[in-house]
PDB file of N, CA and C in Angstrom:
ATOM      1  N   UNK A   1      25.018  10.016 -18.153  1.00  0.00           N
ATOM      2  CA  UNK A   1      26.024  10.893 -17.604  1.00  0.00           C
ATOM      3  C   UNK A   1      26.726  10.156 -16.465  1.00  0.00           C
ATOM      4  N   UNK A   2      28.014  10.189 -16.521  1.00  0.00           N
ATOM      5  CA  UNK A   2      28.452   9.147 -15.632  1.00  0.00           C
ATOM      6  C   UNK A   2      29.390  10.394 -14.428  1.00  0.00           C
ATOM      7  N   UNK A   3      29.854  10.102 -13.120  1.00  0.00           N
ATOM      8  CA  UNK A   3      30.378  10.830 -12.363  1.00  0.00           C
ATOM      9  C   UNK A   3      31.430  10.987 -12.365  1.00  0.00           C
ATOM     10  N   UNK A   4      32.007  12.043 -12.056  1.00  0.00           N
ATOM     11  CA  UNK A   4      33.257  12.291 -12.337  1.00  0.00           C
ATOM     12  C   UNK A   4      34.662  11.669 -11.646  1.00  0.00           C
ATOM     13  N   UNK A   5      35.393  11.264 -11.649  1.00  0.00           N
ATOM     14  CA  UNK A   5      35.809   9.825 -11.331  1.00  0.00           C
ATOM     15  C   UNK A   5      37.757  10.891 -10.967  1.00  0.00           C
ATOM     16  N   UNK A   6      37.167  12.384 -11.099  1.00  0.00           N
ATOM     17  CA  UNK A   6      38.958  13.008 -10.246  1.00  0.00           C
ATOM     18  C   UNK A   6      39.087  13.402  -8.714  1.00  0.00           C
ATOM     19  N   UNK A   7      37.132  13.350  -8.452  1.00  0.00           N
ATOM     20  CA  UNK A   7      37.310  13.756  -6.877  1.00  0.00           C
ATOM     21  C   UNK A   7      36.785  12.455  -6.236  1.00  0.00           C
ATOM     22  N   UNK A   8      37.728  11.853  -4.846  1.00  0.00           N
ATOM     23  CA  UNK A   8      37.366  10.570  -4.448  1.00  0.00           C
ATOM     24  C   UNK A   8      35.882  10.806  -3.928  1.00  0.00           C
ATOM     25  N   UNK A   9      35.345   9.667  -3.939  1.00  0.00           N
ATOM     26  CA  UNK A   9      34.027   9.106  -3.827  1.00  0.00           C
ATOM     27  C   UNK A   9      33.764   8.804  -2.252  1.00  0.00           C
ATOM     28  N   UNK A  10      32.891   9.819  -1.858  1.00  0.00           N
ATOM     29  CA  UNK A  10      32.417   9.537   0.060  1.00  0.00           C
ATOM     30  C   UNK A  10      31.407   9.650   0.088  1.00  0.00           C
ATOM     31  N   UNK A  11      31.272   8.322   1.694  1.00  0.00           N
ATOM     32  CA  UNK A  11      30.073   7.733   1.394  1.00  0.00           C
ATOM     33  C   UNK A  11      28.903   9.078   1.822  1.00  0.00           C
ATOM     34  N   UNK A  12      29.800   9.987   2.609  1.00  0.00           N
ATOM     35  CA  UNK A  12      28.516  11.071   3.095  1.00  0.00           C
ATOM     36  C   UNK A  12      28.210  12.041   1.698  1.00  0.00           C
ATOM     37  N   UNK A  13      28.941  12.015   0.708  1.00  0.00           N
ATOM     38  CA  UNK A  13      28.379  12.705  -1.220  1.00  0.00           C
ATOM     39  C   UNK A  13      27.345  11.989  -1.583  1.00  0.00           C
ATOM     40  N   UNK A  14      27.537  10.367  -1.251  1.00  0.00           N
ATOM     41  CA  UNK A  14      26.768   9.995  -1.998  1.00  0.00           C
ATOM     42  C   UNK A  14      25.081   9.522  -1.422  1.00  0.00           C
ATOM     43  N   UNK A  15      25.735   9.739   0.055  1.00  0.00           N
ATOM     44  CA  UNK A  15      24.109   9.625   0.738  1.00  0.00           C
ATOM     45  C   UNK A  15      23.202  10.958   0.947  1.00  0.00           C
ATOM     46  N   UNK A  16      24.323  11.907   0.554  1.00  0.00           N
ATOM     47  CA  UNK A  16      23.550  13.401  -0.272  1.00  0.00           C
ATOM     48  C   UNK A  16      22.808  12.846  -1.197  1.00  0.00           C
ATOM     49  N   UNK A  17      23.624  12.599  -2.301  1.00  0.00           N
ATOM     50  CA  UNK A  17      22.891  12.591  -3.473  1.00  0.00           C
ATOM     51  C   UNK A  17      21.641  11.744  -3.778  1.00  0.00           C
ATOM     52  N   UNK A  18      22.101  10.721  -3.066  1.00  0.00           N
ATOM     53  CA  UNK A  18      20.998   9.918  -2.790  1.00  0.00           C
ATOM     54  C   UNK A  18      19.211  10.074  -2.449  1.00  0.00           C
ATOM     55  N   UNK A  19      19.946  10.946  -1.058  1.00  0.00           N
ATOM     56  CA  UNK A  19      18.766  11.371  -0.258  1.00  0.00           C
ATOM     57  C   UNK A  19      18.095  12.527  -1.218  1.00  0.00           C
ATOM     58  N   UNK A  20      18.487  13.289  -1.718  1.00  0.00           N
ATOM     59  CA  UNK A  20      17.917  13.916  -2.750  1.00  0.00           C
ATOM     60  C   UNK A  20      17.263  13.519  -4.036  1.00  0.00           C
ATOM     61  N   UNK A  21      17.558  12.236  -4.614  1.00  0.00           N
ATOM     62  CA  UNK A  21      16.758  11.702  -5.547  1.00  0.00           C
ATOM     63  C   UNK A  21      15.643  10.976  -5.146  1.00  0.00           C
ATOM     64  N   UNK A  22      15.743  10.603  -3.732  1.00  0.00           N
ATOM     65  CA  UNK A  22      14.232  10.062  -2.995  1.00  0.00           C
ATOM     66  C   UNK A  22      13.740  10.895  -2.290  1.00  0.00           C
ATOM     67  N   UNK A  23      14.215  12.229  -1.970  1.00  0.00           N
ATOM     68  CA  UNK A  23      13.153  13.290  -1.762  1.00  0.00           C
ATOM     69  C   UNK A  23      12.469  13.871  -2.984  1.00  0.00           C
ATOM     70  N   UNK A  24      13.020  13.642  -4.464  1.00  0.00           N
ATOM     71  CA  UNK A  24      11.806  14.112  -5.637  1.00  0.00           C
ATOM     72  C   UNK A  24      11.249  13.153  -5.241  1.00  0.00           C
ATOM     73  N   UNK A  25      11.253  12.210  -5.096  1.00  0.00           N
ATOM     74  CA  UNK A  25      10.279  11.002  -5.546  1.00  0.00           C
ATOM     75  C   UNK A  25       9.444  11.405  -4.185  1.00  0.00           C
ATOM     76  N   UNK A  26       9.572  11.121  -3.029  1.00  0.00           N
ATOM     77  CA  UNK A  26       8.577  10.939  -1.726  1.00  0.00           C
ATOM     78  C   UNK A  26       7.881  12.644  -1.998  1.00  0.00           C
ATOM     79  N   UNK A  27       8.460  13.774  -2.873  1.00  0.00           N
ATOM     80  CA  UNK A  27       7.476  14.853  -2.942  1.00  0.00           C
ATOM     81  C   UNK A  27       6.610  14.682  -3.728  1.00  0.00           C
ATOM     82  N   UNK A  28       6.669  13.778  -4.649  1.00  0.00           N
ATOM     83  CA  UNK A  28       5.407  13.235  -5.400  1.00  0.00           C
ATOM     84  C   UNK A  28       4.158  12.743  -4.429  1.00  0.00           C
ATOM     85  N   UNK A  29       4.704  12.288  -3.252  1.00  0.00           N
ATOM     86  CA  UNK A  29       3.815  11.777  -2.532  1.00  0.00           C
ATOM     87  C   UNK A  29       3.509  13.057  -1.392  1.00  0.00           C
ATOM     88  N   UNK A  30       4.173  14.235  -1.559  1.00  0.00           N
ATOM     89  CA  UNK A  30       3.704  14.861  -0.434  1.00  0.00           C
ATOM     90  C   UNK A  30       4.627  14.759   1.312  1.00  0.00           C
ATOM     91  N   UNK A  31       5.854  14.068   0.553  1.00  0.00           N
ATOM     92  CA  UNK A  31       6.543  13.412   1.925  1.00  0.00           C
ATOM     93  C   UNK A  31       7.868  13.947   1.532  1.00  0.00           C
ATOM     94  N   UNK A  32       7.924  15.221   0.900  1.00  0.00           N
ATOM     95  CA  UNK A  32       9.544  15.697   1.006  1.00  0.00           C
ATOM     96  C   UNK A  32      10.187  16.226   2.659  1.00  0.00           C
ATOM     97  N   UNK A  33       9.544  15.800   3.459  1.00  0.00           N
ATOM     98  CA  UNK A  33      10.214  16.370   5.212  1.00  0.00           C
ATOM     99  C   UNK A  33      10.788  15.196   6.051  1.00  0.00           C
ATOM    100  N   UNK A  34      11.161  13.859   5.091  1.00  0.00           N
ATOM    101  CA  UNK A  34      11.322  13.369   5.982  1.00  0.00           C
ATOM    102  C   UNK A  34      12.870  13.048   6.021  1.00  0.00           C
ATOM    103  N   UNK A  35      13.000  12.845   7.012  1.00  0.00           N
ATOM    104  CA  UNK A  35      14.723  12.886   6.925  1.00  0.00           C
ATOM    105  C   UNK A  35      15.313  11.471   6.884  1.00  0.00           C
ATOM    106  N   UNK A  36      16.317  11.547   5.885  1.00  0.00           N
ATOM    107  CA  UNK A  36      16.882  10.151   5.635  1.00  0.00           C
ATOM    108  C   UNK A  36      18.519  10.149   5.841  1.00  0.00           C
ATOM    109  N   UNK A  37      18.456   9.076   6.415  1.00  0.00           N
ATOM    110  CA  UNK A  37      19.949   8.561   7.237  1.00  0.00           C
ATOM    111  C   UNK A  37      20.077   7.154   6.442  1.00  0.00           C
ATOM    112  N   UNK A  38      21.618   6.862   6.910  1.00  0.00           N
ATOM    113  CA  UNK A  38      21.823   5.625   6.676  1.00  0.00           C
ATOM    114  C   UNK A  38      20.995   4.281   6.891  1.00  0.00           C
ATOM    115  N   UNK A  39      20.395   4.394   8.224  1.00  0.00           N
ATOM    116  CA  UNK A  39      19.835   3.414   8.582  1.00  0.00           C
ATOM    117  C   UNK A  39      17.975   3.829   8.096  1.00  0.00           C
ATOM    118  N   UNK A  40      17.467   4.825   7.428  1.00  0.00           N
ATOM    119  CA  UNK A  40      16.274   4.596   6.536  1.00  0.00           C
ATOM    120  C   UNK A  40      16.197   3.698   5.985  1.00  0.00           C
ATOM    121  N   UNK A  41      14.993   3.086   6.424  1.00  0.00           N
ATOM    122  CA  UNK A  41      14.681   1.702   5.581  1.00  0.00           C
ATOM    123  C   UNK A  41      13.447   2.437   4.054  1.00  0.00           C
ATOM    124  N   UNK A  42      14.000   1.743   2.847  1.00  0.00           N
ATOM    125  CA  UNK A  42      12.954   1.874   1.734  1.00  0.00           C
ATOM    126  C   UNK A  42      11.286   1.716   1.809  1.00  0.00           C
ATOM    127  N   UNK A  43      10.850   0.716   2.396  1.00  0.00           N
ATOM    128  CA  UNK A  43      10.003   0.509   2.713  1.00  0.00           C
ATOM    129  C   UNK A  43       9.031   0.961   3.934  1.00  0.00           C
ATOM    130  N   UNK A  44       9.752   0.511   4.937  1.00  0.00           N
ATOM    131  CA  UNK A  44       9.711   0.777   6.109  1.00  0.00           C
ATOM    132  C   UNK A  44       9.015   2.655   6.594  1.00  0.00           C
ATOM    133  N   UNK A  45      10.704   2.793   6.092  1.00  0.00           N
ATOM    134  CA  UNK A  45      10.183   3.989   6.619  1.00  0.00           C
ATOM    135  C   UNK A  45       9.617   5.092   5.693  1.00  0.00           C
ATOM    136  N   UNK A  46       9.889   5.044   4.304  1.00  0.00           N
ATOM    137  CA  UNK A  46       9.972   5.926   3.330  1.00  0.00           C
ATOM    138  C   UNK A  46       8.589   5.096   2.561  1.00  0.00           C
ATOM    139  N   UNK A  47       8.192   4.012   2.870  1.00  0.00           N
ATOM    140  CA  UNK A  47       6.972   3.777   2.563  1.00  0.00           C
ATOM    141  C   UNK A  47       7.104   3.202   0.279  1.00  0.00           C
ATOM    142  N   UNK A  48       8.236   3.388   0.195  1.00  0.00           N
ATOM    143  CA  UNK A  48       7.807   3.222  -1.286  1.00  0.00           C
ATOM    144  C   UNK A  48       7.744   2.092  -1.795  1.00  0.00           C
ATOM    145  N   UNK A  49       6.928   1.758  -2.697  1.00  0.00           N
ATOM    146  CA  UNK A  49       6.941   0.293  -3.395  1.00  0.00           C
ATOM    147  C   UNK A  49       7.940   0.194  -4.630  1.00  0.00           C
ATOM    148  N   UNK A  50       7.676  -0.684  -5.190  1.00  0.00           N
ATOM    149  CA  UNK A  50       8.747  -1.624  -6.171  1.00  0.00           C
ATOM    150  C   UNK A  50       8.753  -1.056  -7.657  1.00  0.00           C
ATOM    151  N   UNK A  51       7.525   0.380  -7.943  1.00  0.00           N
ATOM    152  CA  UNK A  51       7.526   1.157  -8.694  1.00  0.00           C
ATOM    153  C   UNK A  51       8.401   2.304  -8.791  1.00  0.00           C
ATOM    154  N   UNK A  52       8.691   2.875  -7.476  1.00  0.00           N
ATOM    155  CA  UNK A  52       9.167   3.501  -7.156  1.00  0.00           C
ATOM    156  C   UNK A  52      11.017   3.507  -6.768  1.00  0.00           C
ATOM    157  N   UNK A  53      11.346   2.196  -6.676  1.00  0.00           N
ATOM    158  CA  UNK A  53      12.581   1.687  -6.844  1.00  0.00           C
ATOM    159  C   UNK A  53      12.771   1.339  -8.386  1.00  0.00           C
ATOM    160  N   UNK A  54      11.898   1.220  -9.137  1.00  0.00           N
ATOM    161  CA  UNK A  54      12.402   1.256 -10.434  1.00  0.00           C
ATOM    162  C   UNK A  54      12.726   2.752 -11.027  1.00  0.00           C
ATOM    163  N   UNK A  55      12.211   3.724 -10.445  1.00  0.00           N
ATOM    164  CA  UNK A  55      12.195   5.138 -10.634  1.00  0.00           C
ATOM    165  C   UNK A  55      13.863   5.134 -10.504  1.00  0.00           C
ATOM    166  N   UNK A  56      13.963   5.218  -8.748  1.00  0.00           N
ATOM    167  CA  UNK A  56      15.308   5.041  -8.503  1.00  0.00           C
ATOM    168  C   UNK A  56      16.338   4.822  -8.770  1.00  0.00           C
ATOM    169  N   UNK A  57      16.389   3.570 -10.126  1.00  0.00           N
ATOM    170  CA  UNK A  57      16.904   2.818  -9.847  1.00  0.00           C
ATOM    171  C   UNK A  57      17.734   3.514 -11.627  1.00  0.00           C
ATOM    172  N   UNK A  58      16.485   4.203 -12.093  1.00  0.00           N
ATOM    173  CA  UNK A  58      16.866   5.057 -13.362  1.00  0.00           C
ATOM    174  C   UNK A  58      17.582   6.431 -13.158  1.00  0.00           C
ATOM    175  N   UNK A  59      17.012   6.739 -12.107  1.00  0.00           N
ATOM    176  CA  UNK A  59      17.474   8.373 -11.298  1.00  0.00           C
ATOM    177  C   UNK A  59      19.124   7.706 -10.741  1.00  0.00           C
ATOM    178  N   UNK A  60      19.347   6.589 -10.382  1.00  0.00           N
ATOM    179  CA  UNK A  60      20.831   6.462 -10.757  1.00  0.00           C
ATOM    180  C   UNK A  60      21.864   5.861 -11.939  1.00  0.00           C
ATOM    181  N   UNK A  61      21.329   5.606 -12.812  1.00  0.00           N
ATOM    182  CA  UNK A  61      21.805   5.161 -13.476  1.00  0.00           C
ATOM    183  C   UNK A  61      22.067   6.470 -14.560  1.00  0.00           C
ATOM    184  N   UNK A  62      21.414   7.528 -14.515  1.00  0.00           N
ATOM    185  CA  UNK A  62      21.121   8.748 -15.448  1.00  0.00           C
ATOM    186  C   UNK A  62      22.761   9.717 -14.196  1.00  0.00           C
ATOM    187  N   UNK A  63      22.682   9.330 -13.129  1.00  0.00           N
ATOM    188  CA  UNK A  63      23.484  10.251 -12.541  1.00  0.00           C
ATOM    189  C   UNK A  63      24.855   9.335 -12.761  1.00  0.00           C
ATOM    190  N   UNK A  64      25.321   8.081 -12.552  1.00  0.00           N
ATOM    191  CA  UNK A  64      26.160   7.170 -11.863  1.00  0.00           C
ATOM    192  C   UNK A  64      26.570   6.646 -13.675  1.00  0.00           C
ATOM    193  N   UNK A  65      25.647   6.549 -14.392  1.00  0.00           N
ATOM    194  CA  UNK A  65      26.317   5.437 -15.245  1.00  0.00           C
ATOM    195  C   UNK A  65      25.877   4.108 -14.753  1.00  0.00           C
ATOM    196  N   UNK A  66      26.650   3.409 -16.031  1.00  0.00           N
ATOM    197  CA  UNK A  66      26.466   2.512 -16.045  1.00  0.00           C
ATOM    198  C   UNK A  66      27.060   1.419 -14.604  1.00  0.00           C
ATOM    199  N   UNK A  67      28.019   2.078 -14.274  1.00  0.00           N
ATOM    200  CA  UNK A  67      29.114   1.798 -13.012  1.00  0.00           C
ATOM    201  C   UNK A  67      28.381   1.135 -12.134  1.00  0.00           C
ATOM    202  N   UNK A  68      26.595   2.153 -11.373  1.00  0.00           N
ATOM    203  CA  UNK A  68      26.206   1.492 -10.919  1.00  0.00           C
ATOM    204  C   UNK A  68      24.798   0.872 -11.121  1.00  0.00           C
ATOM    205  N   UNK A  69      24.782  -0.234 -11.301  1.00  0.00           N
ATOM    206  CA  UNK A  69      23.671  -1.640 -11.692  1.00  0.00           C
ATOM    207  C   UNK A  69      22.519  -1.689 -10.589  1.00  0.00           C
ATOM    208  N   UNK A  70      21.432  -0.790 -10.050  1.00  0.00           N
ATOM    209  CA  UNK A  70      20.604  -1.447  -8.920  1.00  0.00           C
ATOM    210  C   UNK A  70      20.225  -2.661  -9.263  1.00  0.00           C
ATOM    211  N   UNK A  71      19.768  -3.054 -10.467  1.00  0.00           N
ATOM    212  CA  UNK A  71      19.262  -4.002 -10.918  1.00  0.00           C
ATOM    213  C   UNK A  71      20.098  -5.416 -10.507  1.00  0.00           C
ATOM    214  N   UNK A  72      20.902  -5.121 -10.961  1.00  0.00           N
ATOM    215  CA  UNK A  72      22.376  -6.312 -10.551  1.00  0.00           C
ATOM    216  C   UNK A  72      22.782  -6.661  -8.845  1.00  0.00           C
ATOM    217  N   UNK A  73      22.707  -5.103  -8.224  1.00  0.00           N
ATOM    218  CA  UNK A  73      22.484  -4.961  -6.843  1.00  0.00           C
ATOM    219  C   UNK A  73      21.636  -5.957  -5.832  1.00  0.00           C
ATOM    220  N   UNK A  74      20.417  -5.884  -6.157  1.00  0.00           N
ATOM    221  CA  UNK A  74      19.201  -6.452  -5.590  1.00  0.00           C
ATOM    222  C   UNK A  74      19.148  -7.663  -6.379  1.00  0.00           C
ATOM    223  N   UNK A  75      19.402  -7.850  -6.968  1.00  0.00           N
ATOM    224  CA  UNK A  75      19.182  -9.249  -7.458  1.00  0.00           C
ATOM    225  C   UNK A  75      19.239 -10.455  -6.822  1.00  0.00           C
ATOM    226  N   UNK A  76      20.505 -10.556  -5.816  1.00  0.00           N
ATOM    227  CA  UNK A  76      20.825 -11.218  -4.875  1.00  0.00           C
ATOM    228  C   UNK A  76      19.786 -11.464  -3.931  1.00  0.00           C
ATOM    229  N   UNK A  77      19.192  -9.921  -3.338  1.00  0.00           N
ATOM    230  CA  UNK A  77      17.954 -10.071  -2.269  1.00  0.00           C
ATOM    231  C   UNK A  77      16.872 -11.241  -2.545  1.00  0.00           C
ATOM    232  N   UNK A  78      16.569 -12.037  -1.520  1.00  0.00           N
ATOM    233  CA  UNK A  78      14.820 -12.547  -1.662  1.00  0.00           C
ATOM    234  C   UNK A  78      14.361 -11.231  -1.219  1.00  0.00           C
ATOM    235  N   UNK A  79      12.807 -11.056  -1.175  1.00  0.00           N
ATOM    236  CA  UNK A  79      11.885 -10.581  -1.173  1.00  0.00           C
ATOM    237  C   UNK A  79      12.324  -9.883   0.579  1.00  0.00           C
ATOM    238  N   UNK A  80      12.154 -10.697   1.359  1.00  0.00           N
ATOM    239  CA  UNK A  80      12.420  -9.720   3.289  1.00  0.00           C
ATOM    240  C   UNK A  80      13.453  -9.147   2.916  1.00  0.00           C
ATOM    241  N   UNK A  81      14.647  -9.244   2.578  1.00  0.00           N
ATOM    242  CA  UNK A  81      15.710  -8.355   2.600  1.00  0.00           C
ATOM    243  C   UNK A  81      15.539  -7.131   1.358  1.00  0.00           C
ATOM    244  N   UNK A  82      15.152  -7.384   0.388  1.00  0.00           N
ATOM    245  CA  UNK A  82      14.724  -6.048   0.075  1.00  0.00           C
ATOM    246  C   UNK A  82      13.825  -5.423   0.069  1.00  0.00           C
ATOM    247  N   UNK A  83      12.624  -5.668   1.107  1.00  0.00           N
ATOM    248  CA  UNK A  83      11.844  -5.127   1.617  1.00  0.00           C
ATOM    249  C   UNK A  83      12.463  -4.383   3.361  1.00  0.00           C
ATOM    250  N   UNK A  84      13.059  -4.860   3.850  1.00  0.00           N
ATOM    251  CA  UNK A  84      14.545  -4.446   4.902  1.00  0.00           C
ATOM    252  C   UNK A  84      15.949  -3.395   4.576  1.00  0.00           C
ATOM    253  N   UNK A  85      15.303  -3.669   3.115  1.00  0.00           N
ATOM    254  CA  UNK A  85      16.979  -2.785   2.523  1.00  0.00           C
ATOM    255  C   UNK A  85      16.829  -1.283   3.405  1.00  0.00           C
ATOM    256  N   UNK A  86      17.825  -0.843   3.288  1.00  0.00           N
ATOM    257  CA  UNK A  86      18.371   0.926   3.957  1.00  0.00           C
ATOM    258  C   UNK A  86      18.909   1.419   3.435  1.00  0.00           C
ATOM    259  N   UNK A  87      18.925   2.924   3.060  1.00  0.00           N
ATOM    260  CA  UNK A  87      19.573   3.562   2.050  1.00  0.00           C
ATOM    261  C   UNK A  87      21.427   3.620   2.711  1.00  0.00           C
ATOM    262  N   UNK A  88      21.171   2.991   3.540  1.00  0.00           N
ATOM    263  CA  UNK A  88      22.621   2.739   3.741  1.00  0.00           C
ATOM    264  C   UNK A  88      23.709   1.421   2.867  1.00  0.00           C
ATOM    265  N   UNK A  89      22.947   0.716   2.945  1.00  0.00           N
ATOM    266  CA  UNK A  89      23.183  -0.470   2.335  1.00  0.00           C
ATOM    267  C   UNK A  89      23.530  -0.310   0.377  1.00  0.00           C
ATOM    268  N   UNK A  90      22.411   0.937   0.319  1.00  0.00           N
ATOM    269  CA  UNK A  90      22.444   1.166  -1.418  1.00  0.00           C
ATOM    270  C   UNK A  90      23.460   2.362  -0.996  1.00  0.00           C
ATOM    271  N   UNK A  91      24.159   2.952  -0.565  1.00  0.00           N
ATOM    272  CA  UNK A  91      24.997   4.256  -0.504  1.00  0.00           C
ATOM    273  C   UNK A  91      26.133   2.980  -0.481  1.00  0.00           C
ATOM    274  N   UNK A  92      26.752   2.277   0.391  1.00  0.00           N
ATOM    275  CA  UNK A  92      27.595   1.755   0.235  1.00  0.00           C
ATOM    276  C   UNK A  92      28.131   0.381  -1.299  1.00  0.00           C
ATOM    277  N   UNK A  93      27.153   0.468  -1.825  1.00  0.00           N
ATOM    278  CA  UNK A  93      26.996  -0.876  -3.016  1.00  0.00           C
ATOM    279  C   UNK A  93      27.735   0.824  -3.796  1.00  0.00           C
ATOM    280  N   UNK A  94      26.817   1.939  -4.142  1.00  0.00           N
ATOM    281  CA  UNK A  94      27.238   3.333  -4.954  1.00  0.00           C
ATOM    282  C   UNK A  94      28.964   3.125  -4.364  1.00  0.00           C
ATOM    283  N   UNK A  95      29.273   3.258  -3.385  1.00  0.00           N
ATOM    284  CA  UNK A  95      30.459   3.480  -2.961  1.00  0.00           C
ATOM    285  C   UNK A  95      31.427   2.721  -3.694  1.00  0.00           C
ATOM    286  N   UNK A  96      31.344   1.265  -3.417  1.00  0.00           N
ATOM    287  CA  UNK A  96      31.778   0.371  -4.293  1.00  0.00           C
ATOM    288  C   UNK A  96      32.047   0.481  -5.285  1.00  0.00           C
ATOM    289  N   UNK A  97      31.310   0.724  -5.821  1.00  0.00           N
ATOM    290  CA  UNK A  97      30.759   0.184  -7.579  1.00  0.00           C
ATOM    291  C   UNK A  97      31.450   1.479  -8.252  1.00  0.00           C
ATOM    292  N   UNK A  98      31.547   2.864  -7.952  1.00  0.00           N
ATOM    293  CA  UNK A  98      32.428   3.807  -8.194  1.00  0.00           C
ATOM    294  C   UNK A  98      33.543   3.719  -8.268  1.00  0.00           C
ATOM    295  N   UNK A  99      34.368   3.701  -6.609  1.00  0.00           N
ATOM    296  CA  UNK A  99      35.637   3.082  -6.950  1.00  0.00           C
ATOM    297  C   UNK A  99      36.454   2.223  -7.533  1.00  0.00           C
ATOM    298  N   UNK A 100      35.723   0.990  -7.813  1.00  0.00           N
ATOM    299  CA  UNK A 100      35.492   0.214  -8.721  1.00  0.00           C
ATOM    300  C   UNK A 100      36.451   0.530 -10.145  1.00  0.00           C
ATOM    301  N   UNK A 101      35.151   1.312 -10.246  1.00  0.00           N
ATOM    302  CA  UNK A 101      34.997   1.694 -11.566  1.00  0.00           C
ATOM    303  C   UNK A 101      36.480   3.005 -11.845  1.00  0.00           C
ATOM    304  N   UNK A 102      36.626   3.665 -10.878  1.00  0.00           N
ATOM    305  CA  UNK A 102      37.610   4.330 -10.520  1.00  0.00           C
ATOM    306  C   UNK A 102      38.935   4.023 -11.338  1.00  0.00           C
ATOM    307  N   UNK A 103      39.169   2.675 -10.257  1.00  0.00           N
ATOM    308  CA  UNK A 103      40.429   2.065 -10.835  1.00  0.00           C
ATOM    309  C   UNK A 103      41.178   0.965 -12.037  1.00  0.00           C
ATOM    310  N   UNK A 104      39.619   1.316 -12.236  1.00  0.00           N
ATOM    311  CA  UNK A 104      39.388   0.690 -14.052  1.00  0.00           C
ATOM    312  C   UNK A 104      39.385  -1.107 -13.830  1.00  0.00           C
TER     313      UNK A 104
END
C-alpha cells in the first residue's frame, strides 16, 4: 500500500506515523510509554536490536511502498552510526524519498 501522494508530505505526519509503528513494536516489549522525538536514538534509547529494525523496516514498506527502501537507507551506515541512528534521521530519509517519489 503505498501513500497517498495529493496531500504534501510533513516531516511532523511522518514522525507520527513513525512513532506509532515503534510504539507496536516497543509494546511487545512492555515499553509503549515512552516518548519519541526526533532526536530518539534506536538503540540508545528505545533499546531495539537489528531484529527489530527489520520489523520496521517491513512496517514501512507495507505503509510507504516501495518509495521508501530502509534497506537501501542504512546501507551506507557502518555499524556506530547505525547503532547512533535517530528516528529523526529515518523521518527525514521518509521525507525525501516521498517527495521524491511525488514528483515522479
Amino acid at each position: 500500500m503505498s501513500v497517498e501522494t495529493t496531500a504534501p508530505v510533513t516531516e511532523a505526519a511522518v514522525l507520527n506515523e513513525i512513532a506509532g509503528m515503534l510504539r507496536v513494536l516497543l509494546d511487545e516489549y512492555g515499553l509503549d510509554d515512552v516518548e519519541i522525538t526526533r532526536d530518539t536514538k534506536f538503540h540508545e534509547d528505545l533499546e531495539l536490536e537489528s531484529i527489530d529494525l527489520v520489523s520496521l523496516s517491513a512496517d514501512l514498506k507495507e505503509r510507504y511502498g516501495n518509495e521508501v527502501n530502509f534497506a537501501e537507507f542504512i546501507a551506507g551506515f557502518d555499524l556506530e552510526e547505525i547503532i547512533a541512528m535517530t528516528v529523526g534521521q529515518l523521518v527525514d530519509h521518509v521525507v525525501v524519498s516521498l517527495r521524491a517519489a511525488a514528483r515522479g
